[in-house]
Protein backbone atom coordinates (compact mmCIF):
# COMPACT_ATOMS: atom_id res chain seq x y z
CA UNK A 1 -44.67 39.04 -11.75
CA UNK A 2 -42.67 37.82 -14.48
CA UNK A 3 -44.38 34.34 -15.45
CA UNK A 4 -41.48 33.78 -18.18
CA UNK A 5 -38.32 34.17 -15.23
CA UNK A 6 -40.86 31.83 -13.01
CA UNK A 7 -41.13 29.10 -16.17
CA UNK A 8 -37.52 29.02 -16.70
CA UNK A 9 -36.46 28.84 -12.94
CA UNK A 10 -38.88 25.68 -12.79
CA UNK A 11 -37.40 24.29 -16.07
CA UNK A 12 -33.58 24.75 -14.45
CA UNK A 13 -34.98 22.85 -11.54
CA UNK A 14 -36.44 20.04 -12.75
CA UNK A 15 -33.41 19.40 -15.46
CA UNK A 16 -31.03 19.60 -12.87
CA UNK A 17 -33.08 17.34 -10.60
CA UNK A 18 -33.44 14.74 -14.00
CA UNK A 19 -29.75 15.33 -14.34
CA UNK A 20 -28.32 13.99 -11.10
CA UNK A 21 -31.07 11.45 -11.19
CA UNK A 22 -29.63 10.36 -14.48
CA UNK A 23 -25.77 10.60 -13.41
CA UNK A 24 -27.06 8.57 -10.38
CA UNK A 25 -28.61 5.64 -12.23
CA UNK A 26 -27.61 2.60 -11.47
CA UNK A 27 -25.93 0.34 -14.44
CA UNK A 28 -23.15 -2.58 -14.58
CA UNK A 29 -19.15 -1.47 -14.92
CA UNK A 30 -16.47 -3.58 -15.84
CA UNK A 31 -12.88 -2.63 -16.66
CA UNK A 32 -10.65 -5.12 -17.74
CA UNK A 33 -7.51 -2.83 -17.84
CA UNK A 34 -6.92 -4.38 -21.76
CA UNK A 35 -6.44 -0.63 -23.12
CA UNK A 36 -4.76 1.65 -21.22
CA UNK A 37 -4.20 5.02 -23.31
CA UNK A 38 -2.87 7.85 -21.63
CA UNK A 39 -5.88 9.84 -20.37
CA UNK A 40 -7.18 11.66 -17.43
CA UNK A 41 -8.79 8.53 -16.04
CA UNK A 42 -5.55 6.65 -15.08
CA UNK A 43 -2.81 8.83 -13.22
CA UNK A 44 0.94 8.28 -12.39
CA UNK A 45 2.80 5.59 -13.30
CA UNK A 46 1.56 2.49 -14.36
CA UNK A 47 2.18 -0.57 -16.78
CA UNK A 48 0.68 -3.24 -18.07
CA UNK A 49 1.11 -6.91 -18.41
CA UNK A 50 -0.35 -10.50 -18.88
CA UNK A 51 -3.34 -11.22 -16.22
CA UNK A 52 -5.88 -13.35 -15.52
CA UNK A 53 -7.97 -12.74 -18.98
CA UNK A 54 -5.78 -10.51 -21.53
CA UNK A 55 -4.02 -8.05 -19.86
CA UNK A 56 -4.17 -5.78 -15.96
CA UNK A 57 -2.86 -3.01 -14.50
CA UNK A 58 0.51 -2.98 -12.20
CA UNK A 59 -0.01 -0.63 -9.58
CA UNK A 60 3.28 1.16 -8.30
CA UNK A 61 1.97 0.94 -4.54
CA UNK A 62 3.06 5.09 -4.80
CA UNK A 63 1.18 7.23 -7.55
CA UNK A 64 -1.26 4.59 -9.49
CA UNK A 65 -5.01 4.69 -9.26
CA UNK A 66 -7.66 4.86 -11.91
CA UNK A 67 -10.47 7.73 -11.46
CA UNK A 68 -13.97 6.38 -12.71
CA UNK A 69 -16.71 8.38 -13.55
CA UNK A 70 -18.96 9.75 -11.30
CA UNK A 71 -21.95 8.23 -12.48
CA UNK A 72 -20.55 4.92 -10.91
CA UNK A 73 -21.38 5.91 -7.57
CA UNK A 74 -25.10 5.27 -8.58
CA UNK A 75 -24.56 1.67 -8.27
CA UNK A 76 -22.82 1.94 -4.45
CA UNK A 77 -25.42 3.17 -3.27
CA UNK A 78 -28.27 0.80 -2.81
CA UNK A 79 -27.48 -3.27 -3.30
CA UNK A 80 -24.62 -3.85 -5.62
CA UNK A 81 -21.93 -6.10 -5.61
CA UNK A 82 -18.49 -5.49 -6.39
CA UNK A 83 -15.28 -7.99 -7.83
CA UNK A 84 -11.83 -7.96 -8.15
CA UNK A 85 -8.68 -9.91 -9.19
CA UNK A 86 -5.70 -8.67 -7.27
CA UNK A 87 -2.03 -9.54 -6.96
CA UNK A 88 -0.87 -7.85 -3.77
CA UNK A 89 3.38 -7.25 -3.97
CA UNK A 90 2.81 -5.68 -0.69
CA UNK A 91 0.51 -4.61 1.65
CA UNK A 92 0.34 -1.03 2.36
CA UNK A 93 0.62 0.62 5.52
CA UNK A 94 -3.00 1.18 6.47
CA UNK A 95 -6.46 1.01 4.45
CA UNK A 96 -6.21 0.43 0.52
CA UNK A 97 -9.02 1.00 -1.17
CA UNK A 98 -9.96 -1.16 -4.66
CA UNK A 99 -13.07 0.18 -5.44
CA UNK A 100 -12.94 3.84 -3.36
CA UNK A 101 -15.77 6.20 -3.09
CA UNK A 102 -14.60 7.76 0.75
CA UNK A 103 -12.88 11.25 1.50
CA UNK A 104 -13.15 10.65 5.05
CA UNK A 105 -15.63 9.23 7.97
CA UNK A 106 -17.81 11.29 7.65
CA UNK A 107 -19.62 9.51 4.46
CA UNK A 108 -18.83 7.33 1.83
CA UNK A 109 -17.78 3.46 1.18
CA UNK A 110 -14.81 1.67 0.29
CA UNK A 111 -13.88 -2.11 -0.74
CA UNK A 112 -10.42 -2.88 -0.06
CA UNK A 113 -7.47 -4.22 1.63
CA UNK A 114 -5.21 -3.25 4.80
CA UNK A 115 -2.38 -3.56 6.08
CA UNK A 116 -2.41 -7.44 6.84
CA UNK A 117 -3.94 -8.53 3.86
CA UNK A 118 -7.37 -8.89 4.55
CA UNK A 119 -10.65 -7.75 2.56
CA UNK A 120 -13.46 -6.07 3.52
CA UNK A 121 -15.70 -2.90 3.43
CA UNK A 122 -15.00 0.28 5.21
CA UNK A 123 -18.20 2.42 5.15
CA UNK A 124 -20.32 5.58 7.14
CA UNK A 125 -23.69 3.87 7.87
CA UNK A 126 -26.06 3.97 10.57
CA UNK A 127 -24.21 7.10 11.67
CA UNK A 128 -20.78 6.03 12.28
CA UNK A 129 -17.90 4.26 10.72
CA UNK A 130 -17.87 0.79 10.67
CA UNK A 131 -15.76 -2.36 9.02
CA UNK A 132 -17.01 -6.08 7.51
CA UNK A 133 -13.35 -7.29 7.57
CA UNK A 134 -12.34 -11.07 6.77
CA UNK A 135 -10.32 -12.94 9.59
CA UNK A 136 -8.47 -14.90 6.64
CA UNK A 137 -5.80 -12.65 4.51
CA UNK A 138 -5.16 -12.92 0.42
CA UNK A 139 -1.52 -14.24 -0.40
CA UNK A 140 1.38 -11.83 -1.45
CA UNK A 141 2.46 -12.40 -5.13
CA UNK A 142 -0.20 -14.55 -6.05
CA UNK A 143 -3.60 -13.82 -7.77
CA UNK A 144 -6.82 -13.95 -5.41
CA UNK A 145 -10.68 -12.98 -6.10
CA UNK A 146 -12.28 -10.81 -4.11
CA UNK A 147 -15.93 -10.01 -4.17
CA UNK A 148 -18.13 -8.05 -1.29
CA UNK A 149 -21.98 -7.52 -1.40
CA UNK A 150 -24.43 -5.11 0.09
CA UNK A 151 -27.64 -4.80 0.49
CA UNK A 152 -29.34 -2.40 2.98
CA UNK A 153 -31.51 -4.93 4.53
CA UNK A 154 -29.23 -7.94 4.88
CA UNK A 155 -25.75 -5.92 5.52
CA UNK A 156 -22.28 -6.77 4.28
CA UNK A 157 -21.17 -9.73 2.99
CA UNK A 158 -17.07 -10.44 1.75
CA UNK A 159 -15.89 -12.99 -0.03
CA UNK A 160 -11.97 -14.28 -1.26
CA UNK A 161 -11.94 -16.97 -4.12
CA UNK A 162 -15.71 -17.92 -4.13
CA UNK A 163 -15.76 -18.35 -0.71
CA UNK A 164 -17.51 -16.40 2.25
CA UNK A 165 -15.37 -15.19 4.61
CA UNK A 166 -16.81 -12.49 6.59
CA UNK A 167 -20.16 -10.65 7.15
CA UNK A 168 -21.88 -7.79 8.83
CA UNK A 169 -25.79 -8.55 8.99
CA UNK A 170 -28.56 -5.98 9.75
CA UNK A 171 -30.39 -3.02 8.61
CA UNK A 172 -27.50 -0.79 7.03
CA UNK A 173 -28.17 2.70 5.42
CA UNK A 174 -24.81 3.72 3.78
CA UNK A 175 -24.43 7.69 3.43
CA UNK A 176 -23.02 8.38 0.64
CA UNK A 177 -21.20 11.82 -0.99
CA UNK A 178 -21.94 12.19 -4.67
CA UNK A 179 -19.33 14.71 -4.47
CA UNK A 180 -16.64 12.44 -4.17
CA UNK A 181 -15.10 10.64 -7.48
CA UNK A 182 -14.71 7.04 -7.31
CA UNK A 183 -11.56 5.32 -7.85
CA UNK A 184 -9.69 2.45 -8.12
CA UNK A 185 -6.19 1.20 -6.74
CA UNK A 186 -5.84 3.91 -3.74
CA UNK A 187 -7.93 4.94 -0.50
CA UNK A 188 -8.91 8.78 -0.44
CA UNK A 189 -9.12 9.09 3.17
CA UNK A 190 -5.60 9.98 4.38
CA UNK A 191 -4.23 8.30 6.81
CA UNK A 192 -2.06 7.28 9.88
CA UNK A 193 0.43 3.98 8.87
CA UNK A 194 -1.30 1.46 11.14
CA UNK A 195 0.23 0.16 14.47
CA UNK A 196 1.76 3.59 15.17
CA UNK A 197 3.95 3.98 18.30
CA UNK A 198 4.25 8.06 18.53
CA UNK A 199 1.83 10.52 18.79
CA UNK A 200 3.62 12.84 16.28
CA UNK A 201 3.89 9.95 13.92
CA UNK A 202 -0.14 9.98 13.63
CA UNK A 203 -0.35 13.88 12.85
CA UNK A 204 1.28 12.92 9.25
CA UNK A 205 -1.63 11.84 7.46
CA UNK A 206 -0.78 10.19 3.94
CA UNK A 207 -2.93 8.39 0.55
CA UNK A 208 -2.30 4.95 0.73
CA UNK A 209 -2.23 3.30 -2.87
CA UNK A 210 -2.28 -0.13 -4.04
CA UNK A 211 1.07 -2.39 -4.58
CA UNK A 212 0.46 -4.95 -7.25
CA UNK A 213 -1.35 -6.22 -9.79
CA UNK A 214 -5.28 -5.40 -10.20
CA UNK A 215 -7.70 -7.26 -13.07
CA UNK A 216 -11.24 -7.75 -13.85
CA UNK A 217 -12.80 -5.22 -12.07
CA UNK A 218 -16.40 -5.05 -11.38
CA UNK A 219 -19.57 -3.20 -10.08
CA UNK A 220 -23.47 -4.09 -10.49
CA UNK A 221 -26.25 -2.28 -8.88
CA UNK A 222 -27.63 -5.88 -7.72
CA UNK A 223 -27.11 -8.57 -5.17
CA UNK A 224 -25.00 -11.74 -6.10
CA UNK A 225 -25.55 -14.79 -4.34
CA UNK A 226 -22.49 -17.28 -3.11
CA UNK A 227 -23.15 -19.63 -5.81
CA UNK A 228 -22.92 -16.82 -8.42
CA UNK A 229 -20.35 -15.26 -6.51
CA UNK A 230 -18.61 -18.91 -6.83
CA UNK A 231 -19.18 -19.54 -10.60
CA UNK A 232 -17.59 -16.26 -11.14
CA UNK A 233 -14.33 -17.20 -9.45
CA UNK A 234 -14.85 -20.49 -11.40
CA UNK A 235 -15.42 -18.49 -14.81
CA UNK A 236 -11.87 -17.27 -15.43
CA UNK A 237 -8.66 -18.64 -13.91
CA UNK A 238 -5.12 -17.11 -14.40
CA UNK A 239 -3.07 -19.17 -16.72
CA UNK A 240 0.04 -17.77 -13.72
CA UNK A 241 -1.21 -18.33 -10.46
CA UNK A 242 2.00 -16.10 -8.85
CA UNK A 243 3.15 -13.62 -11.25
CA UNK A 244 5.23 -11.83 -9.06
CA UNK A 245 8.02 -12.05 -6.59
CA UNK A 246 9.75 -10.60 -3.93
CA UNK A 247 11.70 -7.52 -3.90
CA UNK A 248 15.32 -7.30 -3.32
CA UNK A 249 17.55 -5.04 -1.42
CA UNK A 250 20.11 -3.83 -3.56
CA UNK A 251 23.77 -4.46 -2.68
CA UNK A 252 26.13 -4.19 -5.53
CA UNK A 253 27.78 -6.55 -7.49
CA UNK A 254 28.29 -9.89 -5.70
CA UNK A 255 32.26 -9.63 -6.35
CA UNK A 256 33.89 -6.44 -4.61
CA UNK A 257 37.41 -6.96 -5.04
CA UNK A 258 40.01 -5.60 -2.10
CA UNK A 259 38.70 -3.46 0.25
CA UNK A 260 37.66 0.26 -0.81
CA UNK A 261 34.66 2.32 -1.79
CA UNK A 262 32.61 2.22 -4.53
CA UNK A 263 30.26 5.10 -6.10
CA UNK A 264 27.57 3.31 -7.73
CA UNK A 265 23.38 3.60 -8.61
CA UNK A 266 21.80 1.21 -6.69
CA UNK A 267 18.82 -0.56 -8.37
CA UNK A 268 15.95 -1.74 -6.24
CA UNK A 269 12.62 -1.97 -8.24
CA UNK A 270 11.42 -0.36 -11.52
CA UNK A 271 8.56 1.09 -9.48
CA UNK A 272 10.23 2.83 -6.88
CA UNK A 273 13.68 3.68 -9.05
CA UNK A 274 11.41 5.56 -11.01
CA UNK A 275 10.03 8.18 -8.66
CA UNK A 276 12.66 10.39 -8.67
CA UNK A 277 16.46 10.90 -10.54
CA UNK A 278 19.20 9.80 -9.15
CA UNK A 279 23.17 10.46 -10.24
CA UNK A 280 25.08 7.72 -11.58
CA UNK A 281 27.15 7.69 -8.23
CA UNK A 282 23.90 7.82 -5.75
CA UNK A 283 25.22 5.23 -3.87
CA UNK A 284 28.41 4.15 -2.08
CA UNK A 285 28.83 0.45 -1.38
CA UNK A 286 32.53 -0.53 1.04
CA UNK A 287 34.12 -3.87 0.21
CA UNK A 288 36.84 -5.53 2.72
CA UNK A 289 38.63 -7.91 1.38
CA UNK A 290 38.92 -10.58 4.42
CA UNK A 291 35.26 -9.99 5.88
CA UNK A 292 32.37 -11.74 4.47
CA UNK A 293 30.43 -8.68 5.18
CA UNK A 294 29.81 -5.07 2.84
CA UNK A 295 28.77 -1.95 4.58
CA UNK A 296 26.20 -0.28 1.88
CA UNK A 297 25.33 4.02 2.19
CA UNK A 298 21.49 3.44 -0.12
CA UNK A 299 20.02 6.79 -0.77
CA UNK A 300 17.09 4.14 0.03
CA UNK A 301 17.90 4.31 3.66
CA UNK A 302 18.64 7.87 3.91
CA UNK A 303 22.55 6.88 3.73
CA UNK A 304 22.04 5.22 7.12
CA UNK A 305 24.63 2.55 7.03
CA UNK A 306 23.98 -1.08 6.89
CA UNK A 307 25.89 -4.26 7.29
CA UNK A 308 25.48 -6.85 4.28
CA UNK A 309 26.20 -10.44 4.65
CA UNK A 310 27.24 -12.73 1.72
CA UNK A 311 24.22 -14.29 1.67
CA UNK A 312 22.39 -10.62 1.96
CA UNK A 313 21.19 -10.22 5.62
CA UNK A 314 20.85 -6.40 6.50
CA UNK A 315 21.63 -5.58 9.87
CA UNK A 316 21.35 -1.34 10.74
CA UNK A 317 20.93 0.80 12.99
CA UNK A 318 17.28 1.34 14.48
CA UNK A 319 17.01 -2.48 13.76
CA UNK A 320 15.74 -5.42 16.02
CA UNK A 321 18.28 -4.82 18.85
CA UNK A 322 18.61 -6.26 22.33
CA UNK A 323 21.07 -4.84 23.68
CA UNK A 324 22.34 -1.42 26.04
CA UNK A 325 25.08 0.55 25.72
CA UNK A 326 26.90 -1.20 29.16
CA UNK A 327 26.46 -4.91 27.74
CA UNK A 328 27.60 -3.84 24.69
CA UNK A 329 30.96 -2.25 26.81
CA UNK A 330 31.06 -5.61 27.95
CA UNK A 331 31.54 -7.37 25.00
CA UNK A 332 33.96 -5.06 23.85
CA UNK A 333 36.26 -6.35 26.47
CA UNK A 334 38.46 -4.65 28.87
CA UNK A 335 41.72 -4.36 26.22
CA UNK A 336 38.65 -2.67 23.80
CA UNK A 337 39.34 -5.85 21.10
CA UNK A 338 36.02 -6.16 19.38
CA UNK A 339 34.72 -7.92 16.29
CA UNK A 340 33.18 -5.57 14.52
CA UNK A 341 31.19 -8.41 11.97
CA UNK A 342 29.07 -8.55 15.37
CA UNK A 343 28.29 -4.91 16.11
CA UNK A 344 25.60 -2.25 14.24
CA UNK A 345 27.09 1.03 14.01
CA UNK A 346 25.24 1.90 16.89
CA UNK A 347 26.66 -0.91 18.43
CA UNK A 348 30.02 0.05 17.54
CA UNK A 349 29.80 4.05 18.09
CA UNK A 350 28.40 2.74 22.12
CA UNK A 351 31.17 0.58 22.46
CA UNK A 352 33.92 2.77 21.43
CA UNK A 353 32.42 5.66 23.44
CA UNK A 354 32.46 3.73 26.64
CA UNK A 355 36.41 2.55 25.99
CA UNK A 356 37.57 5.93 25.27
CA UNK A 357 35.72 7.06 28.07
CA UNK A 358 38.29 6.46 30.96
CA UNK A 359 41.31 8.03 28.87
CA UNK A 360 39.21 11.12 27.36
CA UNK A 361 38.11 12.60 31.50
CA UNK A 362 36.69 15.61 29.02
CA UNK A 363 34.11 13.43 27.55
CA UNK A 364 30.84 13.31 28.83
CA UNK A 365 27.44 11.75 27.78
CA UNK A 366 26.21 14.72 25.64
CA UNK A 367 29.25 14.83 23.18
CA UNK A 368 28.06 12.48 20.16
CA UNK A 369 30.89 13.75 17.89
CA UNK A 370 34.16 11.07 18.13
């Protein structure tokens, strides 16, 4: 036997054992988001501007998060507590993770927001999946602290601007995957857009990210109480309590003169403009120069036409609609007058289909070409 193989196998052993007990040790994080130097830890595109203290992170809602080191799992593991100040533009379509550590159900634990607004933890413990989600949902546009707490006696706790809003008590044993790089501004787990109608909608699984502003980020491998939780909201306090606002369709120019088309790049916001090229004639916006109204082709809507009012009401097709094809006959009246201000191009295509009908005997229900 070769005593010297046996010594060094032992010695591999217990460093690696020392090793992940070391990555896993539990310490405080913070990242204020101040610095932000190209590096591997913050990925696609992102900028920067004023926050609540110094400067935070704009997430693009498309391609931002920020990968943390592994090590920072250590403290998600047993009682921590984590913090936030976010600025949501808009909610995503599903589960958004702001501090992430989750690849699937199967294991892990995230602390984020969905798709109404509200904050909460998604985790694997006690053998299944559960959620500690808040009834009460943060504002769009506007900054809002968010704090949750575990501890594996006592459960879940969640919290928005110092105040508790939801909990999940009992014995809770959170399973968690070391594997599995924590991050912030996205959710790992892909996923379904919630409130899904169609089966084959739900087999396209996507990575929903964050949309908005993220600051003062936080993890610590202990237990904050409400009153702590509460001074820390009190601590800091953004100088602009809504830095952002809404988004706006884009249109064109306010002034089209005469009717005609014209070839133009529309602009909607820097964060989606930017995630792919476009030609300086993208776009095709039609003026009429006695309607109040602009039909816009937006490489935004896959060229589907849309109606624009003057004061910038969208009306398309696949929109709200109550209406069939034989009301919409109807209104077209016998003599096939119609106002066409009124009508979607669906409308419109129905109603001219069913006029032409009774002079066209070839025509028949399966011919979508006119």
């Amino acid at each position: 036997m070769n005593y010297k193989n046996i010594t060094l196998c032992l010695f591999i052993v217990a460093l690696t054992c020392f090793s992940n007990r070391l990555q896993a040790q539990p310490k405080n994080y913070h990242w204020s988001f101040n610095e932000t130097q190209a590096s591997k830890e913050f990925h696609g595109n992102f900028t920067q501007q004023a926050g609540v203290s110094g400067k935070c992170l704009n997430f693009d809602g498309f391609t931002t998060y920020v990968n943390l080191l592994p090590e920072v799992a250590g403290s998600l593991t047993n009682d921590f507590t984590v913090e936030a100040w976010i600025a949501p533009q808009e909610y995503s379509w599903g589960w958004t993770g702001i501090i992430d550590l989750a690849a699937d159900t199967t294991s892990g634990i995230s602390f984020g927001i969905n798709y109404l607004g509200q904050i909460g933890f998604q985790a694997f413990a006690n053998g299944k999946w559960i959620e500690c989600i808040s009834n009460d949902a943060v504002p769009l546009l506007q900054w809002s602290h968010v704090a949750g707490v575990f501890h594996p006696e006592n459960g879940f706790q969640v919290f928005i601007n110092g105040k508790k809003v939801a909990d999940k008590t009992g014995k809770t044993i959170v399973k968690i995957n070391y594997e599995i790089q924590p991050v912030i501004g996205k959710a790992q787990r892909k996923q379904y857009p919630a409130l899904t109608e169609r089966k084959n909608s739900k087999q396209f699984l996507s990575t929903f990210y964050f949309d908005g502003l993220i600051d003062e980020v936080s993890v610590k491998p202990t237990v904050s109480g409400e009153k702590e939780i509460l001074a820390s909201f009190n601590k800091v306090q953004p100088k602009e309590k809504q830095p952002l606002s809404y988004r706006k369709m884009p249109s064109g120019p306010k002034e089209l003169k005469g009717f005609g088309a014209h070839y133009t790049q529309l602009q909607y916001c820097p964060e989606w403009d930017r995630l792919w090229p476009a030609g300086e004639y993208a776009d095709v916006v039609v003026g009429f120069e006695k309607l109040p109204v602009r039909m816009v082709f937006w490489r935004g809507t896959g060229y589907c036409p849309a109606w624009v009012s003057s004061n910038d009401k969208w009306v398309s097709d696949q929109g709200p609609e109550s209406w069939n094809w034989q009301t919409v006959a109807q209104q077209a009246g016998a003599n096939g007058q119609m106002n066409i201000i009124t009508f979607t191009p669906m409308q419109l295509r129905c109603a001219i289909r069913k006029y032409t009908a009774a002079t066209r005997p070839t025509w028949n229900g399966n011919n979508r070409k006119f």
